[in-house]
C-alpha atoms as a PDB file:
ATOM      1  CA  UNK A   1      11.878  -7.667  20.552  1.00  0.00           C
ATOM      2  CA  UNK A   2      11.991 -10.451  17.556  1.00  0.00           C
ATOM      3  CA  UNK A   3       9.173 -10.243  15.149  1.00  0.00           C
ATOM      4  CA  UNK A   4       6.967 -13.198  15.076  1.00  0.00           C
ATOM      5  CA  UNK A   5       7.331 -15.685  12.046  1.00  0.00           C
ATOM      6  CA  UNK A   6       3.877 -15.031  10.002  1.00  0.00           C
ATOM      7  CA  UNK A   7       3.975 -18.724   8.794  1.00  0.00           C
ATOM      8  CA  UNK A   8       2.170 -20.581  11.318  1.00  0.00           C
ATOM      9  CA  UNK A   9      -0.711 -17.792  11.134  1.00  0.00           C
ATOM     10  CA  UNK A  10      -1.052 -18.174   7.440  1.00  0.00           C
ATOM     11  CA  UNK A  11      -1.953 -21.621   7.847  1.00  0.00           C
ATOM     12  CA  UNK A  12      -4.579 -21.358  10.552  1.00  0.00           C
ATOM     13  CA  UNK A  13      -5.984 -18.605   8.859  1.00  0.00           C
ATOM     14  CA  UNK A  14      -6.107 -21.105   5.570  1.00  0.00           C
ATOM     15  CA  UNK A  15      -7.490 -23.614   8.114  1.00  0.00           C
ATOM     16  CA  UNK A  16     -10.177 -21.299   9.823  1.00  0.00           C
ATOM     17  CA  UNK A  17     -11.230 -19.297   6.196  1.00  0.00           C
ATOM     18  CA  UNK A  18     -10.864 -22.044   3.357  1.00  0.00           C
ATOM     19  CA  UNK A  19     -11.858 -24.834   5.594  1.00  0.00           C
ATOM     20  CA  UNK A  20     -14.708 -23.247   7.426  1.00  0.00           C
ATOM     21  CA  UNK A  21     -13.011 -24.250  10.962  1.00  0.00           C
ATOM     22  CA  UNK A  22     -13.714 -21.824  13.664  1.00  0.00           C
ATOM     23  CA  UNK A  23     -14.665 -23.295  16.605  1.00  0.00           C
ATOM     24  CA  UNK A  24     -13.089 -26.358  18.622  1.00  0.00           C
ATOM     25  CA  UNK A  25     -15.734 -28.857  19.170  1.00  0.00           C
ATOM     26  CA  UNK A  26     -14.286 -31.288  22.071  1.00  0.00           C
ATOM     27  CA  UNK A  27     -14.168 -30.058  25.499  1.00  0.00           C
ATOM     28  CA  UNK A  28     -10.874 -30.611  28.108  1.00  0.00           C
ATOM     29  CA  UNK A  29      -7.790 -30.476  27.060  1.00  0.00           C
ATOM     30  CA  UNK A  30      -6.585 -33.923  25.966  1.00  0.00           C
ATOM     31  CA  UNK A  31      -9.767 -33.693  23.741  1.00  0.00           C
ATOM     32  CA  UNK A  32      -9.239 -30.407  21.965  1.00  0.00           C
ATOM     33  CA  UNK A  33      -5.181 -31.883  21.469  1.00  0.00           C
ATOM     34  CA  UNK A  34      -7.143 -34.457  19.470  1.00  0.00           C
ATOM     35  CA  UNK A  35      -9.063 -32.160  17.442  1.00  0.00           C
ATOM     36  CA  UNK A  36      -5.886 -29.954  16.990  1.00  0.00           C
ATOM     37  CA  UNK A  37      -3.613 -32.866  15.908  1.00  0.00           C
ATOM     38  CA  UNK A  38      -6.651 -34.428  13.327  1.00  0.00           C
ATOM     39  CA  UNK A  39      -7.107 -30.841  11.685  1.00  0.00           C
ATOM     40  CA  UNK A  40      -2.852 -30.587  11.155  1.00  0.00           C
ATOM     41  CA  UNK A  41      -3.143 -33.853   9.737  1.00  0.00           C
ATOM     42  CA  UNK A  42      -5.469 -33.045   7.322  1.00  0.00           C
ATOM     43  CA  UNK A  43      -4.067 -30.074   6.433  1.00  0.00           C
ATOM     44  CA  UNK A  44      -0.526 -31.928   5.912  1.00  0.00           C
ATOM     45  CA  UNK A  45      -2.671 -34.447   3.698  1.00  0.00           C
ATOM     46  CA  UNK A  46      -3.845 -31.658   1.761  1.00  0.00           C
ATOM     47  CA  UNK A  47      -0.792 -29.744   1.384  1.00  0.00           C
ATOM     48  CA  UNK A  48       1.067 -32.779   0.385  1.00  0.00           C
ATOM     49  CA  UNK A  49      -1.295 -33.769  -2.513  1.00  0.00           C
ATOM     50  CA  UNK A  50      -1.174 -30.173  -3.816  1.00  0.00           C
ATOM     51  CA  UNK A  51       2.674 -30.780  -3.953  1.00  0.00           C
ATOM     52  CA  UNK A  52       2.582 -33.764  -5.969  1.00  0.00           C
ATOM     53  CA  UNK A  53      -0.146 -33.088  -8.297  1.00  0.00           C
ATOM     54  CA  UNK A  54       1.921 -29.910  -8.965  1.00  0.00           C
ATOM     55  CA  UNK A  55       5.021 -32.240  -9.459  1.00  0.00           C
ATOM     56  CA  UNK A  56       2.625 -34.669 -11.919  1.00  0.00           C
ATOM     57  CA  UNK A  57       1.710 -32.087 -14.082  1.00  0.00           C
ATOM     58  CA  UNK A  58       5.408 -30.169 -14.345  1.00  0.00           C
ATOM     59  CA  UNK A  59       6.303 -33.825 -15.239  1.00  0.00           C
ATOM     60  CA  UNK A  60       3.617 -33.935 -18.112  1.00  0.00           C
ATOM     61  CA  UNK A  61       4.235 -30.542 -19.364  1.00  0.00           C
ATOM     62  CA  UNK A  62       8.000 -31.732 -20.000  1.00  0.00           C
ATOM     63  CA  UNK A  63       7.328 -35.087 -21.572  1.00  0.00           C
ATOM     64  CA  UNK A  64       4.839 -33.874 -24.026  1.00  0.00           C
ATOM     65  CA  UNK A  65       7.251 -31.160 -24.720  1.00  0.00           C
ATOM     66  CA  UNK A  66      10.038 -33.361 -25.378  1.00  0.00           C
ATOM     67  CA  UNK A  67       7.707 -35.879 -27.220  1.00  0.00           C
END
């Protein structure tokens, strides 16, 4: 039996604790796919501006170092 990848569950438990996200709030299925696809998004959005503000201050650091 293959172990299951613990990646995906790290980010809904990031979604469910740090967000406050529990509960689905739509009803039927094409509804909670909605809800589902907004909350990924959001997390994306979040994860990606974590990644470049990282990248902006690395950037910073090594100018003013240089400078």
């Amino acid at each position: 039996m293959n172990q299951r990848s613990s990646q995906t569950e790290g980010t809904f438990g990031d979604i469910k604790r740090n967000l406050g996200y529990d509960r689905l709030r739509r009803r039927g299925e094409s509804g909670v796919k909605l809800e589902i696809y907004l909350v990924a998004i959001g997390q994306n959005i979040r994860k990606y501006h974590r990644l470049k503000m990282n990248r902006e201050k690395k950037a910073e650091e090594i100018h003013s170092a240089v400078n």
